[in-house]
N, C-alpha and C. Protein backbone atom coordinates (compact mmCIF):
# COMPACT_ATOMS: atom_id res chain seq x y z
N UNK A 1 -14.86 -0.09 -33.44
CA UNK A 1 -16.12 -0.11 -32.73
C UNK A 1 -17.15 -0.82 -33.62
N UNK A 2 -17.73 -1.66 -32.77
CA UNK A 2 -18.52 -2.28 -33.26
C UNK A 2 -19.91 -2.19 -33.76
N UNK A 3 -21.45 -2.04 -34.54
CA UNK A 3 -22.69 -1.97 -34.18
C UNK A 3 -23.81 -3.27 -34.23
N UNK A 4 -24.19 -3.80 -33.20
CA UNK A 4 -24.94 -4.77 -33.50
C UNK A 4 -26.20 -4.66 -32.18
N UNK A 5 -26.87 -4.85 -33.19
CA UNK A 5 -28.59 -4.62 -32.65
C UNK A 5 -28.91 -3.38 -32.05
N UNK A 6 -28.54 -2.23 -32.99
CA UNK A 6 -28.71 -1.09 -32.28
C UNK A 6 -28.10 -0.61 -30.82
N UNK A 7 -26.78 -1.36 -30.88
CA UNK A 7 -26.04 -1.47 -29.32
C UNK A 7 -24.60 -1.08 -30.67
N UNK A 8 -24.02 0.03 -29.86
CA UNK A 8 -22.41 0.23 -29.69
C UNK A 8 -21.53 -0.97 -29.04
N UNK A 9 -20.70 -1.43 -29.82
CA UNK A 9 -19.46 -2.00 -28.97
C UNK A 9 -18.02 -1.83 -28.73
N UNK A 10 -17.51 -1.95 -28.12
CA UNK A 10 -15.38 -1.40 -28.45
C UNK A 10 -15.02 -2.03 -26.79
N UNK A 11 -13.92 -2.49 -27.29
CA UNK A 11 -13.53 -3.53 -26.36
C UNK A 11 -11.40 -2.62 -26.46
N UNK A 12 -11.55 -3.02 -25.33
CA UNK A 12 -9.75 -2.61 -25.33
C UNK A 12 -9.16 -3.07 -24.27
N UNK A 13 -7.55 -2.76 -24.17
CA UNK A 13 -7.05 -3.47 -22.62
C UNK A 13 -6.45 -2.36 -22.25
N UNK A 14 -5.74 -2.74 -20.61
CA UNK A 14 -5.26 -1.75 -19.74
C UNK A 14 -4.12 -2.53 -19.48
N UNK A 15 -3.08 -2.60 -19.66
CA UNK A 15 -2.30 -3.72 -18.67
C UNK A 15 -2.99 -4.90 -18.68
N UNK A 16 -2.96 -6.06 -17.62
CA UNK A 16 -3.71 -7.20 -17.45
C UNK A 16 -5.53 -7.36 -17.32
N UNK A 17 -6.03 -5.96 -17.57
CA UNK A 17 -7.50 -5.97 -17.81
C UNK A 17 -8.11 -6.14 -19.14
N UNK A 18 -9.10 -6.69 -19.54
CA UNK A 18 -9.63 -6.07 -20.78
C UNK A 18 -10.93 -6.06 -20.62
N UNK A 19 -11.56 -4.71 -21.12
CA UNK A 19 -12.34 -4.03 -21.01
C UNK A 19 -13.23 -4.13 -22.14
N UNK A 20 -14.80 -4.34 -22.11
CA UNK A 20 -15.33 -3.90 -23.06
C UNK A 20 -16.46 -2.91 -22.44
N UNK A 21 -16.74 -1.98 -23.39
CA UNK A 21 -18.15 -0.94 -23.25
C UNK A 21 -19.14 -1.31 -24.26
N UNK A 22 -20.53 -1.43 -23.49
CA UNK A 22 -21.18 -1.60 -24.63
C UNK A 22 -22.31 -0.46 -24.13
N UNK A 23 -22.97 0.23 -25.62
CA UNK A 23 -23.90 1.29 -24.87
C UNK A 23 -24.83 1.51 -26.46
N UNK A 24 -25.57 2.67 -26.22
CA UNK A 24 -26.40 2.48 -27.15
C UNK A 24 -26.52 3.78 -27.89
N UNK A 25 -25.22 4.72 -26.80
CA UNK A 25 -24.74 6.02 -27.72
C UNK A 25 -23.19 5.76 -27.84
N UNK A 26 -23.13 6.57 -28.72
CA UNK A 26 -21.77 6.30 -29.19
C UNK A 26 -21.03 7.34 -28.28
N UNK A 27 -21.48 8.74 -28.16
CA UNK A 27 -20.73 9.98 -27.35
C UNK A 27 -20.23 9.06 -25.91
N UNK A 28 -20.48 8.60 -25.41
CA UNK A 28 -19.94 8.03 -24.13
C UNK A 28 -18.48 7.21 -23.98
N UNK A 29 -18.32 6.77 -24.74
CA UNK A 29 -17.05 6.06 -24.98
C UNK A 29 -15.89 6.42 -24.32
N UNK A 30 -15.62 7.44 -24.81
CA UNK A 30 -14.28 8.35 -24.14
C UNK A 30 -14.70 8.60 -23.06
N UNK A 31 -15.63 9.26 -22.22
CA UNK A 31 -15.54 9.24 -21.08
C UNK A 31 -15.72 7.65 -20.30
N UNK A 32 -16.40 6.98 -20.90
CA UNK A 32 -16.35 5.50 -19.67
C UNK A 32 -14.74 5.52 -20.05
N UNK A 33 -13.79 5.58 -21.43
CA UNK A 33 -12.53 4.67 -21.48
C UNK A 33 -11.66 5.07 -20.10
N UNK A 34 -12.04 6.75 -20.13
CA UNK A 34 -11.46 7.41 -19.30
C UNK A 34 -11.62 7.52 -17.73
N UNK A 35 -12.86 7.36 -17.77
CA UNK A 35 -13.23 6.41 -16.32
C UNK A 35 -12.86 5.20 -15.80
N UNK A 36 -12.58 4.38 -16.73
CA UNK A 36 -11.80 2.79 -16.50
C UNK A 36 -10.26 2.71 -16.34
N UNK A 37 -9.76 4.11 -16.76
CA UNK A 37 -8.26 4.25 -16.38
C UNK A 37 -7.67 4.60 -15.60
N UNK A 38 -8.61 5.79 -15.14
CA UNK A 38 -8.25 6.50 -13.63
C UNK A 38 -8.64 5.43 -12.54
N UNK A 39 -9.81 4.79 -12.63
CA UNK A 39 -10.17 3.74 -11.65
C UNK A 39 -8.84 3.14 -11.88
N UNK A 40 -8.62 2.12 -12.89
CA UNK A 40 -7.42 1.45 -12.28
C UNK A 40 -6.30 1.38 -11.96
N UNK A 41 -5.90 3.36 -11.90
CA UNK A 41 -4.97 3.79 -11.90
C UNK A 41 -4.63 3.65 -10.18
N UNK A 42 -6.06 4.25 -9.67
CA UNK A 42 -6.52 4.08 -8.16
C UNK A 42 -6.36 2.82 -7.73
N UNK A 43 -6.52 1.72 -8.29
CA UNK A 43 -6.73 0.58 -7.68
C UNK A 43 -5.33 -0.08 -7.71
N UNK A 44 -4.35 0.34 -8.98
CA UNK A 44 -2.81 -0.28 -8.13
C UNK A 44 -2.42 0.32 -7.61
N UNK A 45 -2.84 1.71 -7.31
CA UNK A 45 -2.24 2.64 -6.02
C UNK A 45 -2.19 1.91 -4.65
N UNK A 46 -3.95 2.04 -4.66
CA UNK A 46 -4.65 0.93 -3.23
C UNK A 46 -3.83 -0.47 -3.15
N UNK A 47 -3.98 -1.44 -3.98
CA UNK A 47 -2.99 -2.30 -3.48
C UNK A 47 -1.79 -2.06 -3.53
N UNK A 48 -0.78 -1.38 -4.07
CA UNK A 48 0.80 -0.99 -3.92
C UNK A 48 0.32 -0.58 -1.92
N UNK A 49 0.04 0.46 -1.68
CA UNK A 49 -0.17 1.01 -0.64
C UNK A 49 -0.81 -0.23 0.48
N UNK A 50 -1.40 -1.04 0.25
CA UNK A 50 -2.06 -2.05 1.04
C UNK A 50 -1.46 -3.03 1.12
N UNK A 51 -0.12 -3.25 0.04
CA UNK A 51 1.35 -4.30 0.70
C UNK A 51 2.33 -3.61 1.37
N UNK A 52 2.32 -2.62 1.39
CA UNK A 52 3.09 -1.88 2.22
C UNK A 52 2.66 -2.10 3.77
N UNK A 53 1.48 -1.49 4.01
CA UNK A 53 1.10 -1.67 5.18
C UNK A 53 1.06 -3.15 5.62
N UNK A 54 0.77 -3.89 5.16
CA UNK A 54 0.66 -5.35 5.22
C UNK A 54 1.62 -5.87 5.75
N UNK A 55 3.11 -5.43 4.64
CA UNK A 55 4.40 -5.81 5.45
C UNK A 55 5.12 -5.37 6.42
N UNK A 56 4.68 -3.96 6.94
CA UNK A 56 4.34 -3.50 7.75
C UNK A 56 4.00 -3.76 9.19
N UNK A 57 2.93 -4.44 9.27
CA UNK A 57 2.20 -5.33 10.23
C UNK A 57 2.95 -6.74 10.37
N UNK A 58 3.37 -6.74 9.42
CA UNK A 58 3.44 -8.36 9.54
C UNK A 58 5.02 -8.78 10.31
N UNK A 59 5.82 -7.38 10.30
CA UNK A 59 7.06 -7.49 10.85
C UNK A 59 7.44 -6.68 12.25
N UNK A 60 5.98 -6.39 13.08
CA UNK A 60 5.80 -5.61 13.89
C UNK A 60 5.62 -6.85 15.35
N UNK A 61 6.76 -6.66 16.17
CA UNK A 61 6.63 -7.63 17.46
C UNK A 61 5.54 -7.18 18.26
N UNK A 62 4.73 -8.31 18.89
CA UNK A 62 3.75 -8.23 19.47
C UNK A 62 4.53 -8.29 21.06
N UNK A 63 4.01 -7.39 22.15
CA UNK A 63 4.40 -7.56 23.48
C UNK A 63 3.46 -8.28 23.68
């Protein structure tokens, strides 16, 4: 973690994301890291689940 100009920094990755936090307390960290994981834990859920349906639709005969 970084300090410059009275600003916190720490940068990290997730898989194909990388993430930085920048803030001006240090206590926050762990919870944003931990907030940025569950989000994108949600978000390949949502798309796993949103090609499903997709292919889904897409192999469904129209009368």
């Amino acid at each position: 973690m970084k300090r410059t100009k009275s600003l916190f920094k720490e940068s990290f990755s997730i898989k194909e994301s990388s993430c930085t936090i920048i803030s001006d307390k240090k206590s926050g960290f762990e919870i944003a890291r931990e907030s940025i994981t569950q989000n994108r834990i949600k978000l390949e859920k949502y798309i796993e689940y949103s090609l499903v349906v997709l292919n889904q639709c897409m192999f469904q005969k129209v009368l």
